[in-house]
Structures are given as C-alpha cells and as structure tokens.
N, C-alpha and C. Protein backbone atom coordinates (compact mmCIF):
# COMPACT_ATOMS: atom_id res chain seq x y z
N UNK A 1 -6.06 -49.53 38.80
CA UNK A 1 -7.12 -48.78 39.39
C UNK A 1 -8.42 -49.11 38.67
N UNK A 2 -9.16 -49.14 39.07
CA UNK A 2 -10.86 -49.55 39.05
C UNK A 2 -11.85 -47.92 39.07
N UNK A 3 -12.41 -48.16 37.71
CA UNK A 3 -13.38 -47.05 38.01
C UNK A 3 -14.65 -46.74 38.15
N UNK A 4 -14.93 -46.17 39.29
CA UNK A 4 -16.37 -46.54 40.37
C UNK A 4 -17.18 -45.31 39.49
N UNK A 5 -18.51 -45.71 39.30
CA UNK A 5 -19.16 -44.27 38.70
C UNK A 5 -20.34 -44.34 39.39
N UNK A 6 -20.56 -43.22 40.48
CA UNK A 6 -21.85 -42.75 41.22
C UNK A 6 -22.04 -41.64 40.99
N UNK A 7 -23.79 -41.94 40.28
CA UNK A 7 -24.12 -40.45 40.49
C UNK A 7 -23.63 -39.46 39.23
N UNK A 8 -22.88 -39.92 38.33
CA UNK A 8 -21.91 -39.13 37.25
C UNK A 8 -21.21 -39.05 37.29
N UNK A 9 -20.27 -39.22 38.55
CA UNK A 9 -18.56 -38.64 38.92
C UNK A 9 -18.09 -40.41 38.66
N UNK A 10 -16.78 -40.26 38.24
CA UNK A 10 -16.11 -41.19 37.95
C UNK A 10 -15.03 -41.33 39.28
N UNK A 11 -14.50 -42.13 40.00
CA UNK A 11 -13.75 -42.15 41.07
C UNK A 11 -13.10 -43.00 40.79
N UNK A 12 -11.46 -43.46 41.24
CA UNK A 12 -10.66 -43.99 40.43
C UNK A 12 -9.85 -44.91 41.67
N UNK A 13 -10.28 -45.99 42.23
CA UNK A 13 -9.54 -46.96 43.19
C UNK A 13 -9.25 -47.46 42.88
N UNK A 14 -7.90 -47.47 43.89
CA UNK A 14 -6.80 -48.32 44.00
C UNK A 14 -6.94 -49.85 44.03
N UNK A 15 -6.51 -50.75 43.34
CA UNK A 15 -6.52 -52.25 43.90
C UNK A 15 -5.54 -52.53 44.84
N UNK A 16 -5.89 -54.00 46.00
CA UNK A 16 -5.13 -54.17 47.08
C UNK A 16 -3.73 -54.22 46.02
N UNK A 17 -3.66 -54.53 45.11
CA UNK A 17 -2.37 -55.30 44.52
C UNK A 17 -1.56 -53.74 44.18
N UNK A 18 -1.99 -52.59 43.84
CA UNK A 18 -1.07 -51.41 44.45
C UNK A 18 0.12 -51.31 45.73
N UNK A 19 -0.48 -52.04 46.86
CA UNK A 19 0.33 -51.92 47.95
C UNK A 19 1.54 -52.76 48.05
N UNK A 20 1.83 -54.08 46.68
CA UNK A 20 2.95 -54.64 46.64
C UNK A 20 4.37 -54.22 46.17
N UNK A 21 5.37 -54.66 46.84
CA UNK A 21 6.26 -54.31 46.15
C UNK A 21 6.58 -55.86 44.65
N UNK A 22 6.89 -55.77 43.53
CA UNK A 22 7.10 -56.54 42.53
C UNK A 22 8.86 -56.50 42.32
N UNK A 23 8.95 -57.53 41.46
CA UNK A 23 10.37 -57.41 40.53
C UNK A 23 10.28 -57.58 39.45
N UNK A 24 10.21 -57.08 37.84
CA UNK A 24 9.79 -57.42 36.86
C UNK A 24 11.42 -58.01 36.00
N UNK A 25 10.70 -59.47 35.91
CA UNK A 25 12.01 -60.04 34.86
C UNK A 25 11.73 -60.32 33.77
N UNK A 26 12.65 -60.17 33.02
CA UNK A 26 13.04 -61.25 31.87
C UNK A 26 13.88 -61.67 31.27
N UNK A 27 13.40 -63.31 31.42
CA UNK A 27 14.41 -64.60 31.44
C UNK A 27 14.91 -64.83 33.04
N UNK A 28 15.89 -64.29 32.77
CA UNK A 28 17.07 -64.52 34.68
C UNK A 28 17.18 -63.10 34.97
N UNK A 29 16.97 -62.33 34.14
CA UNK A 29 17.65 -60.65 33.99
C UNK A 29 16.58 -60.13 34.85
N UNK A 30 17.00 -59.23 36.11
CA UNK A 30 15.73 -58.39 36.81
C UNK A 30 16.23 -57.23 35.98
N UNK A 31 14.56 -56.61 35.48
CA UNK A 31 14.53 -55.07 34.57
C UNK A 31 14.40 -54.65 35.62
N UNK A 32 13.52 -54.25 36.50
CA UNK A 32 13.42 -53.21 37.87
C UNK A 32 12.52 -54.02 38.61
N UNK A 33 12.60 -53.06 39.68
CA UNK A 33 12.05 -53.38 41.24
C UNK A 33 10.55 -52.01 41.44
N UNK A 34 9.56 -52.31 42.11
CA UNK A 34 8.26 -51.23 41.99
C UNK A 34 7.07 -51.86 42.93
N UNK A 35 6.61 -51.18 42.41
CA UNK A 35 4.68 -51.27 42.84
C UNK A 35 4.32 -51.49 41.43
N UNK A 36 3.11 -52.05 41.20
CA UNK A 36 2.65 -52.06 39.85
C UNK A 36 2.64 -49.99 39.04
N UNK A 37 2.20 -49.68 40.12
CA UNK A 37 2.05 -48.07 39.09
C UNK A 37 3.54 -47.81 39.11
N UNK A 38 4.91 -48.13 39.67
CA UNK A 38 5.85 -47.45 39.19
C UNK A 38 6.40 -48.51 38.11
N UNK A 39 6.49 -49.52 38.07
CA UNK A 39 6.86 -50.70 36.89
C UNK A 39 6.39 -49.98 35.32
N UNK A 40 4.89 -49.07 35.67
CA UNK A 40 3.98 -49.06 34.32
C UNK A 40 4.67 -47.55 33.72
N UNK A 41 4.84 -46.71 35.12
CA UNK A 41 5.77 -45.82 34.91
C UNK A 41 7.20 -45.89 33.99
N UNK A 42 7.95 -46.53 34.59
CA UNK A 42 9.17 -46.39 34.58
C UNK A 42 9.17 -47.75 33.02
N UNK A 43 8.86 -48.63 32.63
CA UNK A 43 8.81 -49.77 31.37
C UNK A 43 8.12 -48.96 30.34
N UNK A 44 6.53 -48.56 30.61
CA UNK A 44 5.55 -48.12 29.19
C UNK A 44 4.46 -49.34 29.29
N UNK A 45 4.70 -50.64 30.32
CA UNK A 45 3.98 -51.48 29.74
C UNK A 45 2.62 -51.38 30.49
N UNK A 46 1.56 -51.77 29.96
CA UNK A 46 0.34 -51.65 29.92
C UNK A 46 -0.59 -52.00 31.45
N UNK A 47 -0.66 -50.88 32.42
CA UNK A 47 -1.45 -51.05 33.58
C UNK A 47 -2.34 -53.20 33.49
N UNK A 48 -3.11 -52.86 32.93
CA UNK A 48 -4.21 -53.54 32.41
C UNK A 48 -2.90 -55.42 32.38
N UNK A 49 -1.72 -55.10 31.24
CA UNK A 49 -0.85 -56.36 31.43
C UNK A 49 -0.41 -56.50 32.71
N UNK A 50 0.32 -55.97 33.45
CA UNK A 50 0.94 -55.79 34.57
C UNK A 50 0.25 -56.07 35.80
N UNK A 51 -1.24 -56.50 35.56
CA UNK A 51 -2.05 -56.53 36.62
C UNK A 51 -2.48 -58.05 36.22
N UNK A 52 -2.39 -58.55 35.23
CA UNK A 52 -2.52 -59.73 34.55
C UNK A 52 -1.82 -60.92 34.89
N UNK A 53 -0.20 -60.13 35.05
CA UNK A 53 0.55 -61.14 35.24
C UNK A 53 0.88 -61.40 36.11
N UNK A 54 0.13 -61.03 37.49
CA UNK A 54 -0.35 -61.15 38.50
C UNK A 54 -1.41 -62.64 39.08
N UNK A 55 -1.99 -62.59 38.09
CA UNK A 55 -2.94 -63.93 38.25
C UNK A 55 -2.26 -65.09 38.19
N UNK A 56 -2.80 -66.00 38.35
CA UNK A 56 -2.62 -67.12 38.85
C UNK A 56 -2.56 -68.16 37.12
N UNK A 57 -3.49 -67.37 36.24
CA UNK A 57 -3.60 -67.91 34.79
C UNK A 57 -2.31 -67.48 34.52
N UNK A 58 -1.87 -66.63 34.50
CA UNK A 58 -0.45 -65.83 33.71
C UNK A 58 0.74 -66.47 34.93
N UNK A 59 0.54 -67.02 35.88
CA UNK A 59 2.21 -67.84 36.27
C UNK A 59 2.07 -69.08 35.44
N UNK A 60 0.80 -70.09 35.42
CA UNK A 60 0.99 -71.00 34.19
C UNK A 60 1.39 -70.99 33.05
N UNK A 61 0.91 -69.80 32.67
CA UNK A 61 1.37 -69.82 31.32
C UNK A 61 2.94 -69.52 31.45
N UNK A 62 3.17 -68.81 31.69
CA UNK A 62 4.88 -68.09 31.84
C UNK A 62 5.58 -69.41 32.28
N UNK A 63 5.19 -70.62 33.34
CA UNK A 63 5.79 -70.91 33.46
C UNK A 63 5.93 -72.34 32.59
N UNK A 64 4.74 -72.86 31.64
CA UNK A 64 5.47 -73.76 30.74
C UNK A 64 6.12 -72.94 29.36
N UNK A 65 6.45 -71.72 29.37
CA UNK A 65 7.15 -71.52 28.42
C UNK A 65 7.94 -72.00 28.25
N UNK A 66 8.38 -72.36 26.68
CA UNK A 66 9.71 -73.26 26.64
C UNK A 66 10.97 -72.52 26.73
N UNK A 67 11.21 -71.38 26.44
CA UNK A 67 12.29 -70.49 26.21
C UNK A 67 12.50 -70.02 27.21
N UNK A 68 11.54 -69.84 28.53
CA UNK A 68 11.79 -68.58 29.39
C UNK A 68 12.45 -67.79 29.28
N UNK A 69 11.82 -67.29 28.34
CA UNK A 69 12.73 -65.58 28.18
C UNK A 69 11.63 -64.10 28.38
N UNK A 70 10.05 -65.07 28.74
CA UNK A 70 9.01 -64.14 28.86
C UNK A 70 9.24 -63.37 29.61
N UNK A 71 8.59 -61.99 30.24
CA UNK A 71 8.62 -61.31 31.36
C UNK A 71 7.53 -61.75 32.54
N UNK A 72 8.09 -61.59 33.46
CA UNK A 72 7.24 -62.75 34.64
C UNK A 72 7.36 -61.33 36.01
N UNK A 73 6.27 -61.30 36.67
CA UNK A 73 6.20 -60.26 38.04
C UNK A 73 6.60 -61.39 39.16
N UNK A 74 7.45 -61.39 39.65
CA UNK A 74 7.54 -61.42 41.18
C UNK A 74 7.39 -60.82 42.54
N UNK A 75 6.45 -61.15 43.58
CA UNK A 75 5.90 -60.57 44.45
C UNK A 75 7.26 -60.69 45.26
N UNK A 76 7.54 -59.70 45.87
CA UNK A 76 8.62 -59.23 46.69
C UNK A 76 8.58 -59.24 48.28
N UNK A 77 7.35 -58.13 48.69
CA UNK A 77 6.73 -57.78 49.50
C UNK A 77 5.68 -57.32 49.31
N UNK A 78 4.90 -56.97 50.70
CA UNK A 78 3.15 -56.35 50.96
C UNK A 78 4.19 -55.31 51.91
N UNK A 79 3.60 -53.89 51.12
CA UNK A 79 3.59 -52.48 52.10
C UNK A 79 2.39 -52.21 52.56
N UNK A 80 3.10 -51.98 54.16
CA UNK A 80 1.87 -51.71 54.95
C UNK A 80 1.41 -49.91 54.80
C-alpha cells in the first residue's frame, strides 16, 4: 500500500499487485499460497520485501543464485 497525503489526511492505496494471487517458495518447497497482504500476514516477512520480489530486478537476481534455496514469489493468478 502507498501513502497518498492531501490536505493532512494520510490515505492508504492499494497497489494493482494486491489483486494477485502468489506462491511463496523456497528452493522446490511451496511455504504458502496468498495475495501479497496475506503472504505478509501469515510468514512476518516484510510488506516493502514481498513487493520487491515482484520486480523484474529480484527474478534476476534469485534466479542466478547458485544454491537456489532463496525464496522466490510466483504469480499464480490476477483476481478480478
């Protein structure tokens, strides 16, 4: 979520990337299945990472890891 400030009030939107469903792994192992806010829920891990590893910089990197044992998001589906 993104926070809009007009006027003094702080307002708190959603990014399109809310409406996906994900799979969060690591290595071969799926930890769970979500939307980014239930992944951040249900793990502890950091809104801010989880939205990261989303980009297009963070599949490069993850994917010359030598070990792959990193945790990597897979896009699943788009909820309408």
């Amino acid at each position: 979520m993104r926070r809009i400030i007009s006027g003094g009030i702080t307002h708190m939107s959603r990014s399109p990337k809310d409406k996906y469903i994900y799979a969060l792994y690591k290595g071969e192992e799926n930890l769970m299945d979500g939307t980014l806010e239930e992944i951040h829920q249900k793990s502890g891990l950091q809104m801010k990472f989880l939205r990261w590893m989303t980009t297009p910089s963070a599949s490069r990197r993850l994917t010359r890891s030598v070990q792959n044992k990193r945790m990597c998001l897979v896009l699943i589906e788009k909820v309408m």
